[in-house]
C-alpha atoms as a PDB file:
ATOM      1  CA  UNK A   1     -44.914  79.752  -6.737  1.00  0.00           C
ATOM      2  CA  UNK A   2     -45.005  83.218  -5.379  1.00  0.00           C
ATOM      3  CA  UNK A   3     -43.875  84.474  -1.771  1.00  0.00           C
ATOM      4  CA  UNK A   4     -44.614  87.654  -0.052  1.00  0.00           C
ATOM      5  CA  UNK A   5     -41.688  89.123   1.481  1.00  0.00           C
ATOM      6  CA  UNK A   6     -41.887  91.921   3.710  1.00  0.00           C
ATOM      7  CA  UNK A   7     -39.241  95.052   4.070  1.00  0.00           C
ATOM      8  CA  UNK A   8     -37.239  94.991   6.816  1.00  0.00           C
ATOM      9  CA  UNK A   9     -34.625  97.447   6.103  1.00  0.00           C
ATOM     10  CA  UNK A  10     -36.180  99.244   3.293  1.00  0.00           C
ATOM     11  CA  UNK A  11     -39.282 101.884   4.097  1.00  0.00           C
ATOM     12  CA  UNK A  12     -40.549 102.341   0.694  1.00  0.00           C
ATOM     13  CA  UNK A  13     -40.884 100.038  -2.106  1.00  0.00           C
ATOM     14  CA  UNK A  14     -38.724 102.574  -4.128  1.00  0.00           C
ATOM     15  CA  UNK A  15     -35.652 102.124  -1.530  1.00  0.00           C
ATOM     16  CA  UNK A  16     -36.202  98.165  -1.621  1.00  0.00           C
ATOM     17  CA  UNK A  17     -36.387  98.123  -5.463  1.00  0.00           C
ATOM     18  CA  UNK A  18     -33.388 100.413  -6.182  1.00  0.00           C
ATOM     19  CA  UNK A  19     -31.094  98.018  -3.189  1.00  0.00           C
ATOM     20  CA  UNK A  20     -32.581  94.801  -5.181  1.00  0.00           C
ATOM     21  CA  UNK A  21     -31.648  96.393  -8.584  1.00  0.00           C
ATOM     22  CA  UNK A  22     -28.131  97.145  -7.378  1.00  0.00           C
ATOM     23  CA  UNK A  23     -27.737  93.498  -6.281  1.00  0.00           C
ATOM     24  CA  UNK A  24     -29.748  91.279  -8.867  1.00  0.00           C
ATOM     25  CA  UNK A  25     -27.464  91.599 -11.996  1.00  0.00           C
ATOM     26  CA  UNK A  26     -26.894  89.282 -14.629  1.00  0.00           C
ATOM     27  CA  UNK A  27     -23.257  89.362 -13.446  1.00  0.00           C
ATOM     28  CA  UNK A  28     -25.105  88.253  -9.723  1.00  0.00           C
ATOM     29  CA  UNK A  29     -26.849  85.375 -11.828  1.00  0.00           C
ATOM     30  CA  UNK A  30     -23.304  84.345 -13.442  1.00  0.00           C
ATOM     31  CA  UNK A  31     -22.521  83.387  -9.767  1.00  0.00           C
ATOM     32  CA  UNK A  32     -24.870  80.275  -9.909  1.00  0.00           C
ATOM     33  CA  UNK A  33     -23.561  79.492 -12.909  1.00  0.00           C
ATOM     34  CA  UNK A  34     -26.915  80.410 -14.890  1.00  0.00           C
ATOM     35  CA  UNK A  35     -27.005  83.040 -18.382  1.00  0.00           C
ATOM     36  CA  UNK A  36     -30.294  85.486 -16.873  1.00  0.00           C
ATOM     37  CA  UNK A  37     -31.499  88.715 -18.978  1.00  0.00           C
ATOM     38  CA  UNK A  38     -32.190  91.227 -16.327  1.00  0.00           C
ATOM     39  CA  UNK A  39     -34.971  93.457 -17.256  1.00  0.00           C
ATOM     40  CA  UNK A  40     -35.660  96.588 -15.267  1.00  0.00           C
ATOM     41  CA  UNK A  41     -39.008  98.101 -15.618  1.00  0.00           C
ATOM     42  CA  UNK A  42     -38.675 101.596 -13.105  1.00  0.00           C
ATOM     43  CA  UNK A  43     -41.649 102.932 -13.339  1.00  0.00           C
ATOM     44  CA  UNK A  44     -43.797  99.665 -12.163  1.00  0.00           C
ATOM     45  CA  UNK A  45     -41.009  98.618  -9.653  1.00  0.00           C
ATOM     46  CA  UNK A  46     -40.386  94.871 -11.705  1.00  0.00           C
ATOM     47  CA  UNK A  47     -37.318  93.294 -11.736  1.00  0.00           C
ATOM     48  CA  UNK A  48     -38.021  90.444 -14.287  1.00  0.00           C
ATOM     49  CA  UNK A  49     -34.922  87.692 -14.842  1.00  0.00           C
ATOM     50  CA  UNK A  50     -35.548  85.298 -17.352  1.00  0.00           C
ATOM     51  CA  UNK A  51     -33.140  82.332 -18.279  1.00  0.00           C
ATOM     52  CA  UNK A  52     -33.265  78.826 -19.766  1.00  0.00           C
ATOM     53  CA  UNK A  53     -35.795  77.029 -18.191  1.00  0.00           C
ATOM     54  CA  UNK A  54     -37.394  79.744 -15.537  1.00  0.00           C
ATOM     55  CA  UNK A  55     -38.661  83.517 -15.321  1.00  0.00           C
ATOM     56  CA  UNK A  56     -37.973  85.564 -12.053  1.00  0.00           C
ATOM     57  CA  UNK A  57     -40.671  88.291 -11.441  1.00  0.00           C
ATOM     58  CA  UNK A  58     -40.095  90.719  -8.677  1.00  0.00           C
ATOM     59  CA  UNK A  59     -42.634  93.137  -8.036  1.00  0.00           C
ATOM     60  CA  UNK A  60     -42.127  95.828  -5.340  1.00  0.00           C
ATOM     61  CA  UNK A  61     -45.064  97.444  -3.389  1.00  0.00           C
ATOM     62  CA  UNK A  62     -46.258  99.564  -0.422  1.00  0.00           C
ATOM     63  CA  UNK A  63     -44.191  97.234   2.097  1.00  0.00           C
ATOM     64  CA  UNK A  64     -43.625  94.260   0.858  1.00  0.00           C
ATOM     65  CA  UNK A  65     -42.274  92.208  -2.411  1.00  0.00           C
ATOM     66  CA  UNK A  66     -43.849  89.838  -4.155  1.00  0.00           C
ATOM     67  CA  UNK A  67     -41.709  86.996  -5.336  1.00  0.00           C
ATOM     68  CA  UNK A  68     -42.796  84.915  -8.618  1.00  0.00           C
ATOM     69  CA  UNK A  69     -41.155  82.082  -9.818  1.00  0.00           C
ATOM     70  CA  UNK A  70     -42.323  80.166 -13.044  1.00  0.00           C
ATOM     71  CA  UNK A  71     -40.041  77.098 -14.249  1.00  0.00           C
ATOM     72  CA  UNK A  72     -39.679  74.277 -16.730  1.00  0.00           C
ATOM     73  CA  UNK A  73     -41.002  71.271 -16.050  1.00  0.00           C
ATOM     74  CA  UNK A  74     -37.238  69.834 -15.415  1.00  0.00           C
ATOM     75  CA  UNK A  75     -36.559  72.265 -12.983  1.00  0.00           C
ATOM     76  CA  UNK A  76     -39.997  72.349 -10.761  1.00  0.00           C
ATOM     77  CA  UNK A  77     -38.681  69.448  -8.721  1.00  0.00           C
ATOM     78  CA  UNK A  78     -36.078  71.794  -7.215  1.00  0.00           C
ATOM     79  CA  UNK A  79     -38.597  74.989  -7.203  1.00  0.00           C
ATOM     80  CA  UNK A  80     -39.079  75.015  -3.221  1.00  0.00           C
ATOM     81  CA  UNK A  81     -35.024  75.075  -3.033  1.00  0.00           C
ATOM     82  CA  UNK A  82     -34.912  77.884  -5.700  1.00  0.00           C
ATOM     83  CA  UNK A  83     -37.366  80.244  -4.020  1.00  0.00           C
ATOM     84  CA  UNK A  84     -36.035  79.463  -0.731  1.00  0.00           C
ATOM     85  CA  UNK A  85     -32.728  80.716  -1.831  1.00  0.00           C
ATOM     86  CA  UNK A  86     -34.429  84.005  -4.178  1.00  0.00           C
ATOM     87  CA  UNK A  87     -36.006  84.921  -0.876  1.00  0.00           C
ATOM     88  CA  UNK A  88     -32.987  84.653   1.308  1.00  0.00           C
ATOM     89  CA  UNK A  89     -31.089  87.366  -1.078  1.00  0.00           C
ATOM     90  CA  UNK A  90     -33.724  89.532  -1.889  1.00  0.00           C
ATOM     91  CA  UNK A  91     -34.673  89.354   2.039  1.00  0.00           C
ATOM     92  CA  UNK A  92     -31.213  90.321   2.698  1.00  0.00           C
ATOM     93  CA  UNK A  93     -31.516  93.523   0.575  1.00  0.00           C
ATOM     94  CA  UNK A  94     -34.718  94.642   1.365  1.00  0.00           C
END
């Protein structure tokens, strides 16, 4: 499932990507009670999470994100509850 998200706050995708970077953390993950690696690729403007059972790919552009969530097939059954929630925080950064 992907989702386009437009910036609201942010004028350039290298503003909305350093705001998202701040917030998405594996600490930030630790909230929801799930172990994420955080990679940070800076010169593409990715953000890719990656835990047991699902990969997070952010992707920043001209004005807009692109959202990307892949899961296992135990979790798809809650993947329209996941993104939901991925897009409200990243939309609240961004």
């Amino acid at each position: 499932m992907s989702v386009k998200i437009d910036y609201t706050t942010s004028t350039s995708a290298q503003e909305a990507y350093d705001k998202v970077k701040s917030a998405i953390t594996p600490e930030y993950a630790q909230k929801f009670q799930v172990k994420a690696d955080v990679v940070y690729d800076d010169e593409n403007k990715i953000i890719k999470s990656t835990g047991p059972g699902f990969t997070l790919t952010l992707s920043f552009h001209g004005n807009h994100c692109n959202a990307n969530l892949d899961l296992s097939i135990i979790l798809r059954a809650l993947k329209s509850k996941i993104m939901a929630k991925v897009e409200e925080q990243v939309r609240k950064n961004i």
